[in-house]
Structures are given as structure tokens and as C-alpha cells.
Protein backbone atom coordinates (compact mmCIF):
# COMPACT_ATOMS: atom_id res chain seq x y z
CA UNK A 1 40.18 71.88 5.90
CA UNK A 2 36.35 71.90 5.21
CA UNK A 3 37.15 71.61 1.73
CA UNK A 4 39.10 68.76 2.52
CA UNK A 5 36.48 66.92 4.33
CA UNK A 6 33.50 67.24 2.44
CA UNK A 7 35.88 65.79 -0.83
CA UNK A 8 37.05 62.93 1.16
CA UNK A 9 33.43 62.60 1.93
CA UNK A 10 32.00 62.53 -1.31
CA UNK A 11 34.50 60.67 -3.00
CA UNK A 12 33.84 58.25 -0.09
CA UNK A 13 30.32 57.94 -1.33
CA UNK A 14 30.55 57.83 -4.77
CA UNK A 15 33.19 54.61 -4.45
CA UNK A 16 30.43 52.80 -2.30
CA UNK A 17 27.60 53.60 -4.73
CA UNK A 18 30.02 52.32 -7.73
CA UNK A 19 30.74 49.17 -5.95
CA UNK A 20 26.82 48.35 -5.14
CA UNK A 21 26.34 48.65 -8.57
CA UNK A 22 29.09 46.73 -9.80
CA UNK A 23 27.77 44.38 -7.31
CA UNK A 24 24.56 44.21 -8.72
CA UNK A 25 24.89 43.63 -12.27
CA UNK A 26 23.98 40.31 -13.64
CA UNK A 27 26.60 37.82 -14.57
CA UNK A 28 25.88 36.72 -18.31
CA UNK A 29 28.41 33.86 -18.56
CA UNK A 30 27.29 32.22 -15.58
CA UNK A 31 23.45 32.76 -16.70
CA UNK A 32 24.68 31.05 -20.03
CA UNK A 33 26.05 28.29 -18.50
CA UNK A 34 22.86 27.54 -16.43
CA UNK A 35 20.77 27.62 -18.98
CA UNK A 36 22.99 25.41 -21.48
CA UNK A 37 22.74 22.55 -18.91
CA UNK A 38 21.11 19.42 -20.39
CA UNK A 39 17.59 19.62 -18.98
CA UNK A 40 17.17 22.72 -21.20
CA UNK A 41 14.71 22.15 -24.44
CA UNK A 42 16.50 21.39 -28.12
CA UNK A 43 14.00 22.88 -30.47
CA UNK A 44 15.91 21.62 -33.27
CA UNK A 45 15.47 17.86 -31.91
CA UNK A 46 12.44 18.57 -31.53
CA UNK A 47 11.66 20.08 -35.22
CA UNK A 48 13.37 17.10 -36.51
CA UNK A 49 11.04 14.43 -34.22
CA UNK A 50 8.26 16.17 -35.41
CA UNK A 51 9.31 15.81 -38.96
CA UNK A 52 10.20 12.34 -38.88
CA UNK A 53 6.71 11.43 -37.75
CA UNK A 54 4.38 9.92 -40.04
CA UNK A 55 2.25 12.73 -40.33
CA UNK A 56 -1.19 13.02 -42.59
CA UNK A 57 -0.95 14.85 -44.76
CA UNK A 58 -4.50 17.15 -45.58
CA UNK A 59 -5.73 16.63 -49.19
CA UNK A 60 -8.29 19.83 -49.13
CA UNK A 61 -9.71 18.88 -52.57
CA UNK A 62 -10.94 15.48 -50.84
CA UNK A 63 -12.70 16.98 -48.38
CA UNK A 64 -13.86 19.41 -50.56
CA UNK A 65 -15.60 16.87 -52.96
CA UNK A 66 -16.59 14.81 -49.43
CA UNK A 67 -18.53 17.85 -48.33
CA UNK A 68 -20.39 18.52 -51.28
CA UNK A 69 -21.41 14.47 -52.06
CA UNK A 70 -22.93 15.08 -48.01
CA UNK A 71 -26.06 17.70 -48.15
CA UNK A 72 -23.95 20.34 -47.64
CA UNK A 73 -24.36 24.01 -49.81
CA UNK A 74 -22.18 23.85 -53.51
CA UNK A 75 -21.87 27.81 -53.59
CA UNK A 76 -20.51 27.00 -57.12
CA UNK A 77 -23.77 26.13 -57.71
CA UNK A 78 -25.45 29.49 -56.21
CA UNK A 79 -23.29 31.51 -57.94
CA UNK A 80 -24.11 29.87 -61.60
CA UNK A 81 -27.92 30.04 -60.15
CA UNK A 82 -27.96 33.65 -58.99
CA UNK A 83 -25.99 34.99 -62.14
CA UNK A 84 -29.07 33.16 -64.51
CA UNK A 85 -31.72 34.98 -62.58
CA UNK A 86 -32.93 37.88 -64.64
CA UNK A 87 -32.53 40.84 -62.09
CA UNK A 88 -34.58 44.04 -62.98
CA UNK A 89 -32.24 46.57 -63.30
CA UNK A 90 -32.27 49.62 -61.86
CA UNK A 91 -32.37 52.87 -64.30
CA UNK A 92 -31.22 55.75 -61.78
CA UNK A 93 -32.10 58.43 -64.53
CA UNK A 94 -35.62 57.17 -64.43
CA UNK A 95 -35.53 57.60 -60.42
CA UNK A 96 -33.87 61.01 -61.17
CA UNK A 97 -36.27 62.09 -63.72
CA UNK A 98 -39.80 60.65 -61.12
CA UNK A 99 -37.91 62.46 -58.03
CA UNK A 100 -37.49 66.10 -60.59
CA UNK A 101 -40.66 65.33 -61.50
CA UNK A 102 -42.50 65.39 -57.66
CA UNK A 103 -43.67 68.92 -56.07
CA UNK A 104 -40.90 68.60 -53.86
CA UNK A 105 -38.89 72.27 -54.05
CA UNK A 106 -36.44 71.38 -57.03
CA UNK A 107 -32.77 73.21 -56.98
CA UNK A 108 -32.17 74.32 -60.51
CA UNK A 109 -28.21 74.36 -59.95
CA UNK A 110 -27.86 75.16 -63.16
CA UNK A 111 -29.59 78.41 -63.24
CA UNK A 112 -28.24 79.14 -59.53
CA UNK A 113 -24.89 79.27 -61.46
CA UNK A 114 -26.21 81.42 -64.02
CA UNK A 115 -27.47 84.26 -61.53
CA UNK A 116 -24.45 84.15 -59.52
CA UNK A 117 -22.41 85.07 -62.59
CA UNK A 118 -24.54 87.59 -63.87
CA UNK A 119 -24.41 89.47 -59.99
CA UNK A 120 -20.50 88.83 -60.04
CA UNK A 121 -20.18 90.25 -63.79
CA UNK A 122 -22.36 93.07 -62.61
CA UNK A 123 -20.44 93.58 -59.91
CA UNK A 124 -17.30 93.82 -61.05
């Protein structure tokens, strides 16, 4: 009889907890129909307005040559300027050779090599 109860019971509250739910799930038609009412926004009217519009059209080469007839900077003309300068070039073996050259404690990698093979041949 317990047995009895406690199913009775518990399909009891399983059949409320399916109908809250079912209850509480949106309704998509009727959404769809609200929003397809006639105040809502046609982008595509509104794409074609926009088109239809005399709009002005940029001309970026005009306003290129308008900027540089004003005082403004003609980098075409700093380029051409800094590629005639005569740069002094940097010779990096020269700075290798001056910094070999200083008292500074020089690694001779070379000859580090050497050693280490001679131990290793020795060695083995």
C-alpha cells in the first residue's frame, strides 16, 4: 500500500512540474507576429532610401593634391630627400674587430672547441 502511495505521489509531482514547464515556454508564433507588426523597422527600405540619396561621393586624390598645395608635409618628398642623404654606413666587422681588439677578457670560442675535443678524445 506504501508502495502505492508514494507512486501516486510522485507521479503526482512529476505531472505538475511538466505542466509548469510547458506553461512556461515561450510562444514563437505569437512573438513573430508581434514583432512583424508595421511599426517594426524595414532595413531594406531603408538601404534603398539611403541609396537613392544624392550622396557625395569622396574623390581621395582631390584632397590629396588639396592638402599638399596647403603647407602641409609631401612625405613623397621626404622619402626622395632622406634616400639622397649620404648615410655613413655602419661596418659591424670594424666594431667587431675595435671591441676584439679592447682589454676586455676575449672568449676564443674557437679554441674553447678545440680543448673540449681534445679532453673528450682523451677521454674516450
Amino acid at each position: 500500500m506504501k508502495r502505492f502511495t508514494l507512486s501516486i505521489t510522485a507521479l503526482a509531482l512529476a505531472s505538475a512540474a511538466v505542466a509548469s514547464f510547458a506553461e512556461t515556454t515561450p510562444n514563437f508564433d505569437g512573438l513573430r507576429s508581434n514583432t512583424a507588426n508595421p511599426v517594426a523597422v524595414d532595413f531594406d527600405e531603408l538601404r534603398r532610401e539611403n541609396l537613392d540619396k544624392d550622396a557625395v561621393a569622396v574623390d581621395f586624390d582631390e584632397l590629396r593634391r588639396e592638402n599638399l598645395d596647403k603647407d602641409g608635409v609631401d612625405f613623397d618628398e621626404l622619402r626622395r630627400e632622406n634616400l639622397d642623404k649620404d648615410y655613413v654606413a655602419v661596418d659591424f666587422d670594424e666594431l667587431r674587430r675595435e671591441n676584439l681588439d679592447k682589454d676586455a677578457v676575449a672568449v676564443d670560442f674557437d679554441e674553447l672547441r678545440r680543448e673540449n675535443l681534445d679532453k673528450d678524445f682523451l677521454i674516450g
